[in-house]
N, C-alpha and C. Protein backbone atom coordinates (compact mmCIF):
# COMPACT_ATOMS: atom_id res chain seq x y z
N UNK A 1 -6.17 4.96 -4.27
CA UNK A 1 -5.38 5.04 -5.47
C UNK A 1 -3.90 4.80 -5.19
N UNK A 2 -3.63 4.34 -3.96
CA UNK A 2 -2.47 4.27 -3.36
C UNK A 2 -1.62 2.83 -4.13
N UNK A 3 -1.61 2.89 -5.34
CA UNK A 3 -0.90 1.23 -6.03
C UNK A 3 0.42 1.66 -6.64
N UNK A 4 1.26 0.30 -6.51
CA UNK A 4 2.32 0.49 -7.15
C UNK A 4 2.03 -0.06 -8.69
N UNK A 5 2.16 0.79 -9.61
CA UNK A 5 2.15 0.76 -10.89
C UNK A 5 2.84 -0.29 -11.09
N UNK A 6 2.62 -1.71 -11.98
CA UNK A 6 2.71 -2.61 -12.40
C UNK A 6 3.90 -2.42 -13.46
N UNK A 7 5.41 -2.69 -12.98
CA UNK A 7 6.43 -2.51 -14.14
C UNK A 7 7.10 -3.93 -14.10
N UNK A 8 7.75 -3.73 -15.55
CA UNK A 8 8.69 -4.74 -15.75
C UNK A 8 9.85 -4.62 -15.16
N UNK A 9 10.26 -5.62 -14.13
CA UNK A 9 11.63 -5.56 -14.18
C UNK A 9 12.70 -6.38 -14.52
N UNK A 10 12.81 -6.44 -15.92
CA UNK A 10 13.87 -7.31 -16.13
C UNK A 10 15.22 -7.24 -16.01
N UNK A 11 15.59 -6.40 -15.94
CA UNK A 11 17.28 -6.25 -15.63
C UNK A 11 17.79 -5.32 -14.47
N UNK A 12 17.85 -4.05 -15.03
CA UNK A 12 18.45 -3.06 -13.34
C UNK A 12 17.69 -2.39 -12.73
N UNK A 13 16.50 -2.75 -12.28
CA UNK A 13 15.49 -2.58 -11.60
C UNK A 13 15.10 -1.14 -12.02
N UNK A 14 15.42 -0.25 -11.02
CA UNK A 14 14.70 1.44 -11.38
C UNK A 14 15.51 1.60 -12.04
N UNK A 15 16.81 1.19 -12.72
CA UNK A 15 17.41 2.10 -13.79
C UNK A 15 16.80 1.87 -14.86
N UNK A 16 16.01 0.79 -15.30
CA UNK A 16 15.01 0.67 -16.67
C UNK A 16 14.09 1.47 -16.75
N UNK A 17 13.41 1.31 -16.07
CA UNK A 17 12.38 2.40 -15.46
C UNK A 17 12.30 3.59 -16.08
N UNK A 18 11.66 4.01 -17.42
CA UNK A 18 11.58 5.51 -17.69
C UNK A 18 11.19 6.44 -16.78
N UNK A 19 11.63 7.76 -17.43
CA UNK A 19 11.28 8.74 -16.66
C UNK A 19 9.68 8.95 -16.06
N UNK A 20 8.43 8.32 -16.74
CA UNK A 20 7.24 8.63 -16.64
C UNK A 20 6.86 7.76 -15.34
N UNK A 21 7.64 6.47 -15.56
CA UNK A 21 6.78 5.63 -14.26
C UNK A 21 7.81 5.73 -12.92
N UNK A 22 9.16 6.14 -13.09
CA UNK A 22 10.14 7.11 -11.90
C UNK A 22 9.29 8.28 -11.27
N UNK A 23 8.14 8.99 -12.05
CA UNK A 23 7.74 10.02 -11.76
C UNK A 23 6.37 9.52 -10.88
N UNK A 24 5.56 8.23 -11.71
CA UNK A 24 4.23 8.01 -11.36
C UNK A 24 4.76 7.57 -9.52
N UNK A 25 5.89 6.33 -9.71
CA UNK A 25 6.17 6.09 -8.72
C UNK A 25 6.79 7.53 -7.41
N UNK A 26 6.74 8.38 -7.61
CA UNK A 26 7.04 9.31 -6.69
C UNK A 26 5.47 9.91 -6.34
N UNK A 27 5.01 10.36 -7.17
CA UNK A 27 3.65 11.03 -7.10
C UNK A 27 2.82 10.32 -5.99
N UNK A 28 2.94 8.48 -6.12
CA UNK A 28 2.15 7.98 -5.35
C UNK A 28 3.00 7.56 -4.01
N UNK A 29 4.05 7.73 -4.15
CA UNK A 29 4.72 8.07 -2.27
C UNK A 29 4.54 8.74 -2.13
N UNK A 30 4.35 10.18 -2.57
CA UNK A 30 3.99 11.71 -2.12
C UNK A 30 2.62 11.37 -1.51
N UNK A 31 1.68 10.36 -2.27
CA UNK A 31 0.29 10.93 -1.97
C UNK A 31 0.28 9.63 -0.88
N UNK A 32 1.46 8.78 -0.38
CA UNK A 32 1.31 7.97 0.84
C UNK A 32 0.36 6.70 0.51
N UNK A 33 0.71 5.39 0.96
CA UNK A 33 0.15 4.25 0.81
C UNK A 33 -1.16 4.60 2.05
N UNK A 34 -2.37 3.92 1.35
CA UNK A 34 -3.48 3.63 2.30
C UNK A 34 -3.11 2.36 3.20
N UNK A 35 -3.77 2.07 4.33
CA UNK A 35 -3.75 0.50 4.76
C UNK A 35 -4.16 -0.15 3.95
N UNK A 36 -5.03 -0.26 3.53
CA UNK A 36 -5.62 -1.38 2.54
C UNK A 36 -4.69 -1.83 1.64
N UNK A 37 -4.08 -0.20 0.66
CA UNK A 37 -3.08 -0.51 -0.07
C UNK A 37 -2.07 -1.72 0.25
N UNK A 38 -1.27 -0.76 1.33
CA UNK A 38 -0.66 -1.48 2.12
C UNK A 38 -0.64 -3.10 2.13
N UNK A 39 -1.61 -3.62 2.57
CA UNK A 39 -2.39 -5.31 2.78
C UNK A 39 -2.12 -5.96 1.86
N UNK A 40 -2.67 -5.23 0.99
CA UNK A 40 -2.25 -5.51 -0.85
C UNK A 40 -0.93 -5.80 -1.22
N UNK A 41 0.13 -5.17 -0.49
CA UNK A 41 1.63 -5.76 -0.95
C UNK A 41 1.52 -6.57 -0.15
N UNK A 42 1.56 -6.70 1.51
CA UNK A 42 1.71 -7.64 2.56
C UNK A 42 0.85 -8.89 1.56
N UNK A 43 0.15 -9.01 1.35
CA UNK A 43 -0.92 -9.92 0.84
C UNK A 43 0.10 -10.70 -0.34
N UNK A 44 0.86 -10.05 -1.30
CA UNK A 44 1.54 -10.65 -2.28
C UNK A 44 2.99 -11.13 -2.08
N UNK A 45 3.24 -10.54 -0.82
CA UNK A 45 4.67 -11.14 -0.31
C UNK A 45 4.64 -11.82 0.55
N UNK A 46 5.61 -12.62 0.89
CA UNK A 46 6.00 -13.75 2.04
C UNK A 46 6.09 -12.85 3.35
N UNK A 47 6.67 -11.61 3.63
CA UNK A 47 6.52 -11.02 4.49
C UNK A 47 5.88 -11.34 5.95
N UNK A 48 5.77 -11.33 6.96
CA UNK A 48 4.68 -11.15 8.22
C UNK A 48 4.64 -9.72 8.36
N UNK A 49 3.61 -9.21 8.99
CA UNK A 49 3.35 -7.64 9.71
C UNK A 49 4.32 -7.43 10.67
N UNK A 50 5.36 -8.83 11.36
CA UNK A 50 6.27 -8.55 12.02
C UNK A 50 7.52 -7.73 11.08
N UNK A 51 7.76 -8.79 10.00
CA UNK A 51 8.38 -8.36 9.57
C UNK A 51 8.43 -6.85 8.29
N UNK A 52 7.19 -6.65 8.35
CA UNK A 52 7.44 -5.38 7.92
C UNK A 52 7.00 -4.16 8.56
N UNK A 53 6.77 -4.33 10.14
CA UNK A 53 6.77 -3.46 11.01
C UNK A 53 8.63 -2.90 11.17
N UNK A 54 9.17 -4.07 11.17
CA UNK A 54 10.34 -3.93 10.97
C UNK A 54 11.42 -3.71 9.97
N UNK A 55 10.69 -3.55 8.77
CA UNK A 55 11.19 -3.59 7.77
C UNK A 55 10.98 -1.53 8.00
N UNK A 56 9.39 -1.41 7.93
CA UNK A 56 9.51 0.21 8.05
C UNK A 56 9.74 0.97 9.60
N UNK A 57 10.54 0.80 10.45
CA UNK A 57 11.00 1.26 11.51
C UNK A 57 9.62 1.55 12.64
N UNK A 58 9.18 0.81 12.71
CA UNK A 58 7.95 1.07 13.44
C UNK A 58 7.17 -0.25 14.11
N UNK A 59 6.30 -0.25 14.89
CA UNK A 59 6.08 -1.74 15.47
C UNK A 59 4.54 -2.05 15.08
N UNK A 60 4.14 -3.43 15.22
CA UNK A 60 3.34 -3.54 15.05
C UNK A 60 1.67 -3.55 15.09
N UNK A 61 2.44 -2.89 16.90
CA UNK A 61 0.86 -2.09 17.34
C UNK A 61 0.28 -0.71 16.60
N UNK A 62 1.90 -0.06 15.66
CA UNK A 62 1.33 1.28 15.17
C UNK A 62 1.07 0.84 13.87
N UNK A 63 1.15 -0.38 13.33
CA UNK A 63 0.46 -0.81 11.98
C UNK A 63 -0.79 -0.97 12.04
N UNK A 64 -1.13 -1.85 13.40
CA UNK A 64 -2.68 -2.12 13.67
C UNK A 64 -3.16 -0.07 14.19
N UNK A 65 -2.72 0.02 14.64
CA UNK A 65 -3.48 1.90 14.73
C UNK A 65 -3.76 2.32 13.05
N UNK A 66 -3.12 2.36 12.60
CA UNK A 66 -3.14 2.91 10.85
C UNK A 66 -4.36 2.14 10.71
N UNK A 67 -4.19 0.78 10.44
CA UNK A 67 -5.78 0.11 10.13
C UNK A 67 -6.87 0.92 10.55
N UNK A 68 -7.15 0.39 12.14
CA UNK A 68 -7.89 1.43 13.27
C UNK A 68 -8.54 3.00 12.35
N UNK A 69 -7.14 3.89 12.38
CA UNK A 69 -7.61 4.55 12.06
C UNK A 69 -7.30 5.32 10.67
N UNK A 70 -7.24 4.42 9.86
CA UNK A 70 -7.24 4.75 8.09
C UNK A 70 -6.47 5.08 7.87
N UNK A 71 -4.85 5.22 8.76
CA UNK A 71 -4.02 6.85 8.33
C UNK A 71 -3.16 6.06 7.30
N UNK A 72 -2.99 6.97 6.62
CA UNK A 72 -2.34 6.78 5.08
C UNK A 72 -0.30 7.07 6.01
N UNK A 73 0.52 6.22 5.15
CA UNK A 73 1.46 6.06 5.41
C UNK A 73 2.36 7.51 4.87
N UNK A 74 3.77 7.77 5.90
CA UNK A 74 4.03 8.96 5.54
C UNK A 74 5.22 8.67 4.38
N UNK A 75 5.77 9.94 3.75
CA UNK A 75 7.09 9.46 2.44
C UNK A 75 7.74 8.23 2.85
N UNK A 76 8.35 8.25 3.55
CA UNK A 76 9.43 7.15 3.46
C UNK A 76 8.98 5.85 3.54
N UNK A 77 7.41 6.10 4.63
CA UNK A 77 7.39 4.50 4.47
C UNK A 77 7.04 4.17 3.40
N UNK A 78 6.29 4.97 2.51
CA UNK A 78 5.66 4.47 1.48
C UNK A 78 6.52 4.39 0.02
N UNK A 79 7.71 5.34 0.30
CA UNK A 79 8.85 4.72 -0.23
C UNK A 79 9.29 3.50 -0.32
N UNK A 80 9.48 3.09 1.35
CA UNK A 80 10.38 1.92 1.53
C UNK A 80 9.42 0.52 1.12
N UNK A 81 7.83 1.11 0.92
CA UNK A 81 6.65 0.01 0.84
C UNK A 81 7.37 -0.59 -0.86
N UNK A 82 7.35 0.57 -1.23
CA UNK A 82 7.51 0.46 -2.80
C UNK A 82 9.13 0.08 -2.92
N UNK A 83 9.92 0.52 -2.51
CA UNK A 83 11.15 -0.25 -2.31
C UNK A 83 11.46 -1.75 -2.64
N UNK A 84 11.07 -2.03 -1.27
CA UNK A 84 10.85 -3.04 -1.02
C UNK A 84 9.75 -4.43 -1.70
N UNK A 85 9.02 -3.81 -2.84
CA UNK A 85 7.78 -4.15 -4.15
C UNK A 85 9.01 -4.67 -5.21
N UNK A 86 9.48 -3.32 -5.22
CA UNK A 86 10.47 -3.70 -6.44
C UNK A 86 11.58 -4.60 -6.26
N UNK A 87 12.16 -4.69 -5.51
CA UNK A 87 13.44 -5.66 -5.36
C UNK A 87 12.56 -7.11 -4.97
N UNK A 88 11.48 -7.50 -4.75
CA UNK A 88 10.93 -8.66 -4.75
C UNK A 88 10.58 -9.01 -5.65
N UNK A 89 10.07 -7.74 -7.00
CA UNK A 89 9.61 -8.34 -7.93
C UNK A 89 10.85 -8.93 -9.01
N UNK A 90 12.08 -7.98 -8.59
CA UNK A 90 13.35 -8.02 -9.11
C UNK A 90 13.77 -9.20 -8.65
N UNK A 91 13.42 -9.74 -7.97
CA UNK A 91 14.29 -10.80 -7.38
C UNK A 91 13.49 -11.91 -7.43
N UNK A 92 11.97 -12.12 -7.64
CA UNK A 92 11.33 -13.36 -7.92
C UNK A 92 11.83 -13.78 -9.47
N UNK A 93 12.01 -12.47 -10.29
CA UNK A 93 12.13 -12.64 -11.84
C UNK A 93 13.51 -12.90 -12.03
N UNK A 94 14.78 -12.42 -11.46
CA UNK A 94 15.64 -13.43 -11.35
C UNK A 94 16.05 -14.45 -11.02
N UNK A 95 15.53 -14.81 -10.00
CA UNK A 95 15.48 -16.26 -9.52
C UNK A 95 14.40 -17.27 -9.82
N UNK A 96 13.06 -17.11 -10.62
CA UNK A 96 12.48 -18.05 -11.63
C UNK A 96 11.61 -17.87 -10.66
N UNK A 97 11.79 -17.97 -9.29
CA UNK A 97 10.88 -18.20 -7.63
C UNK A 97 10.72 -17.83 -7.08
N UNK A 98 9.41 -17.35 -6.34
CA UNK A 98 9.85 -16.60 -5.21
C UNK A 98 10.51 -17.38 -3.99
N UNK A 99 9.84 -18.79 -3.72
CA UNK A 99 10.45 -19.34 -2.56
C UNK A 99 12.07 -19.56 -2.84
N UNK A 100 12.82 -19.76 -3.88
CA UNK A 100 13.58 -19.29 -4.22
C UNK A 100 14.37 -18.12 -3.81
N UNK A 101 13.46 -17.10 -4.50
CA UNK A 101 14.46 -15.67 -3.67
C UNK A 101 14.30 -15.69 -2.11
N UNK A 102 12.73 -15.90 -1.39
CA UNK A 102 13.09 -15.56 0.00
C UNK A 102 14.44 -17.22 0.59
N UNK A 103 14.46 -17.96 0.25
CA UNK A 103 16.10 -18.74 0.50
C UNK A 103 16.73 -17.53 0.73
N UNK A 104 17.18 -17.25 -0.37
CA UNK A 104 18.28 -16.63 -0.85
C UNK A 104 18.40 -14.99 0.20
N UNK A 105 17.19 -14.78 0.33
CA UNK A 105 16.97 -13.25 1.08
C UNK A 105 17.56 -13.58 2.89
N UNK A 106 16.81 -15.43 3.09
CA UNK A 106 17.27 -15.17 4.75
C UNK A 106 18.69 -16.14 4.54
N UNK A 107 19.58 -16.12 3.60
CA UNK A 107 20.49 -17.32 3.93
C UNK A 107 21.92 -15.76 3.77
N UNK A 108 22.77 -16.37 4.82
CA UNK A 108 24.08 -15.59 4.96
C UNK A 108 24.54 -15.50 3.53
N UNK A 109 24.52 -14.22 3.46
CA UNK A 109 25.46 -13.66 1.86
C UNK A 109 26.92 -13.27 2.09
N UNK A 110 27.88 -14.20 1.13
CA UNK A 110 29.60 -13.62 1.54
C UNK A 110 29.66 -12.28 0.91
N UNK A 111 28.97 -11.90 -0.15
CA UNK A 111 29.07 -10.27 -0.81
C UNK A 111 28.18 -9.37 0.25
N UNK A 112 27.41 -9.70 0.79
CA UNK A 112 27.50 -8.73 1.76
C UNK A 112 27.69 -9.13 3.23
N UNK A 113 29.07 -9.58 2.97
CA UNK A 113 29.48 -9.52 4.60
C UNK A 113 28.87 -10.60 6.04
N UNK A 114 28.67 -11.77 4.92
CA UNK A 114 27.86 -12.68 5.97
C UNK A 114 27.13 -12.65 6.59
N UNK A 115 25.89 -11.34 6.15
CA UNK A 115 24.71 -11.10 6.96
C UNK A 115 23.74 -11.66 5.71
N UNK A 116 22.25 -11.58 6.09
CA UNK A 116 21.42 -12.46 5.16
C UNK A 116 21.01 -10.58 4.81
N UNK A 117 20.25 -10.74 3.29
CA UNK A 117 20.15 -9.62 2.69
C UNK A 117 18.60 -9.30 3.34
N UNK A 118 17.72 -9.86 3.82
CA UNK A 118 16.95 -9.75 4.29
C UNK A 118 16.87 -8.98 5.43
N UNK A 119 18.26 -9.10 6.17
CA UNK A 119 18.14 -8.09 7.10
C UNK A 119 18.43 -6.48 7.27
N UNK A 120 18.71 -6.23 5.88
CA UNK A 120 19.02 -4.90 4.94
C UNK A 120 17.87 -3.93 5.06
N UNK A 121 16.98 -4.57 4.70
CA UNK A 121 15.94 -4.17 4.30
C UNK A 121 14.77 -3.28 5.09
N UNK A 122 15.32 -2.72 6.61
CA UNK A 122 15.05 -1.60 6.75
C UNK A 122 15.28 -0.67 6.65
N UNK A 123 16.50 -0.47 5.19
CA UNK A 123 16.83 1.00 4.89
C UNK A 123 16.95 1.22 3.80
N UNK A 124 17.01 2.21 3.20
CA UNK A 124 17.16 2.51 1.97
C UNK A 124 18.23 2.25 1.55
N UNK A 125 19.61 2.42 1.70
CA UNK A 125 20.68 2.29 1.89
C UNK A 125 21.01 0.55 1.46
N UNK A 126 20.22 0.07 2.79
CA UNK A 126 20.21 -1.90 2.20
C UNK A 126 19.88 -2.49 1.69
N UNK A 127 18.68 -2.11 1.27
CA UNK A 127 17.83 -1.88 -0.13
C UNK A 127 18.22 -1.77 -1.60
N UNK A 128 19.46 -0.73 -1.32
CA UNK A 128 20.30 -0.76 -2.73
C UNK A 128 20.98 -2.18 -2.73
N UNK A 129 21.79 -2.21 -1.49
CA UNK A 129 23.02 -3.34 -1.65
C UNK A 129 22.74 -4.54 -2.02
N UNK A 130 20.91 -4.50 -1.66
CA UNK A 130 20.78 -5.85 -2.06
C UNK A 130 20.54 -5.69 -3.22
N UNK A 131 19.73 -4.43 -3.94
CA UNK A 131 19.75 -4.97 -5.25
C UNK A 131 21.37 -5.04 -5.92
N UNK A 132 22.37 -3.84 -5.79
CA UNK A 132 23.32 -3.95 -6.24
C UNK A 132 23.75 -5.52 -6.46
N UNK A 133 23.03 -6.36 -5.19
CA UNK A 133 23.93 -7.94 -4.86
C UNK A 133 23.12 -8.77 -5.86
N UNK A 134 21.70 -8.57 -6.60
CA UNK A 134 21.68 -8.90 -7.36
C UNK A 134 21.81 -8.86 -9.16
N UNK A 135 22.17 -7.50 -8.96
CA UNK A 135 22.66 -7.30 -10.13
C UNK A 135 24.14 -8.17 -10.27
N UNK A 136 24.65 -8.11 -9.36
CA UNK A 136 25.97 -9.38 -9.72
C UNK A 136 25.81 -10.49 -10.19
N UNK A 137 24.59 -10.81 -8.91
CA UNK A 137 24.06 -12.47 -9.41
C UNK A 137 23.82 -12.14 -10.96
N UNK A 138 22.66 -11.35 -11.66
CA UNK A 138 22.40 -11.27 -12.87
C UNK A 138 23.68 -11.73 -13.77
N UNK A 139 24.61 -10.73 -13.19
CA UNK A 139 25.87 -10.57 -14.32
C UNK A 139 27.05 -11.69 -14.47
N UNK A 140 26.63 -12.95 -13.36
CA UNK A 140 27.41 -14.04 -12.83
C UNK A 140 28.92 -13.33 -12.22
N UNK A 141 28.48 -12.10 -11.56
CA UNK A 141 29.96 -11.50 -10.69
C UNK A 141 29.52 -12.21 -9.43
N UNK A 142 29.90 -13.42 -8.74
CA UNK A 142 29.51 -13.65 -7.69
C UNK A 142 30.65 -13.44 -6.82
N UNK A 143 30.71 -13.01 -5.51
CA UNK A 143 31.49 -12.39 -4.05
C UNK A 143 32.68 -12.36 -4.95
């Protein structure tokens, strides 16, 4: 039962977001992504298992152990699983594309500091900035 609830995001990502699916979405990081789950985002994103071994602070031999042995992911990663759901879905629907957004995710950004936003994205913290960086794009505030 480990899914990210299917939302719209058309404009400021979790700030649209009512209170009910802010809540659904916590309930199901509390109750931790399955692997399978898991597969299921890897499966819909451009991602590699490299890169989201690295995305959730951990390597990729302890992704293949979870498979191995079923273990359900703890808060944060399954935070950062879902995190990281939303600002792709936020960011395919602003940019019309996904191949589109991932450009845009590995190419040097001057608003944030000439690093690519893609490389943010093992923290919560970079996670915001990038969305913050596209809420600019949205608003045509560019750097």
């Amino acid at each position: 039962m480990s899914k990210i609830p299917h939302i719209s995001l058309s404009s400021n990502s979790h700030q649209d977001l009512d209170n009910k699916s802010i809540l659904d979405l916590i309930a199901t990081a509390k109750k931790g992504f399955t692997y399978a789950a898991f597969l299921k985002v890897v499966d819909e994103m451009p991602f590699s298992l490299e890169e989201w071994a690295g995305f959730l602070n951990t390597t990729t031999l302890t992704l293949k152990r979870y498979k191995v042995q079923n273990k359900v992911f703890d808060l944060h990663k399954s935070e950062r699983i879902m995190q990281i759901t939303l600002l792709h879905r936020r960011g395919c629907d602003l940019f019309g594309d996904a191949q589109k957004f991932q450009a845009w995710l590995k190419a040097e950004n001057v608003g944030l500091g000439q690093i690519t936003p893609k490389s943010l994205l093992n923290s919560s913290l970079g996670i915001d900035l990038v969305m913050d960086e596209l809420t600019r794009i949205e608003h045509g505030v560019l750097a």
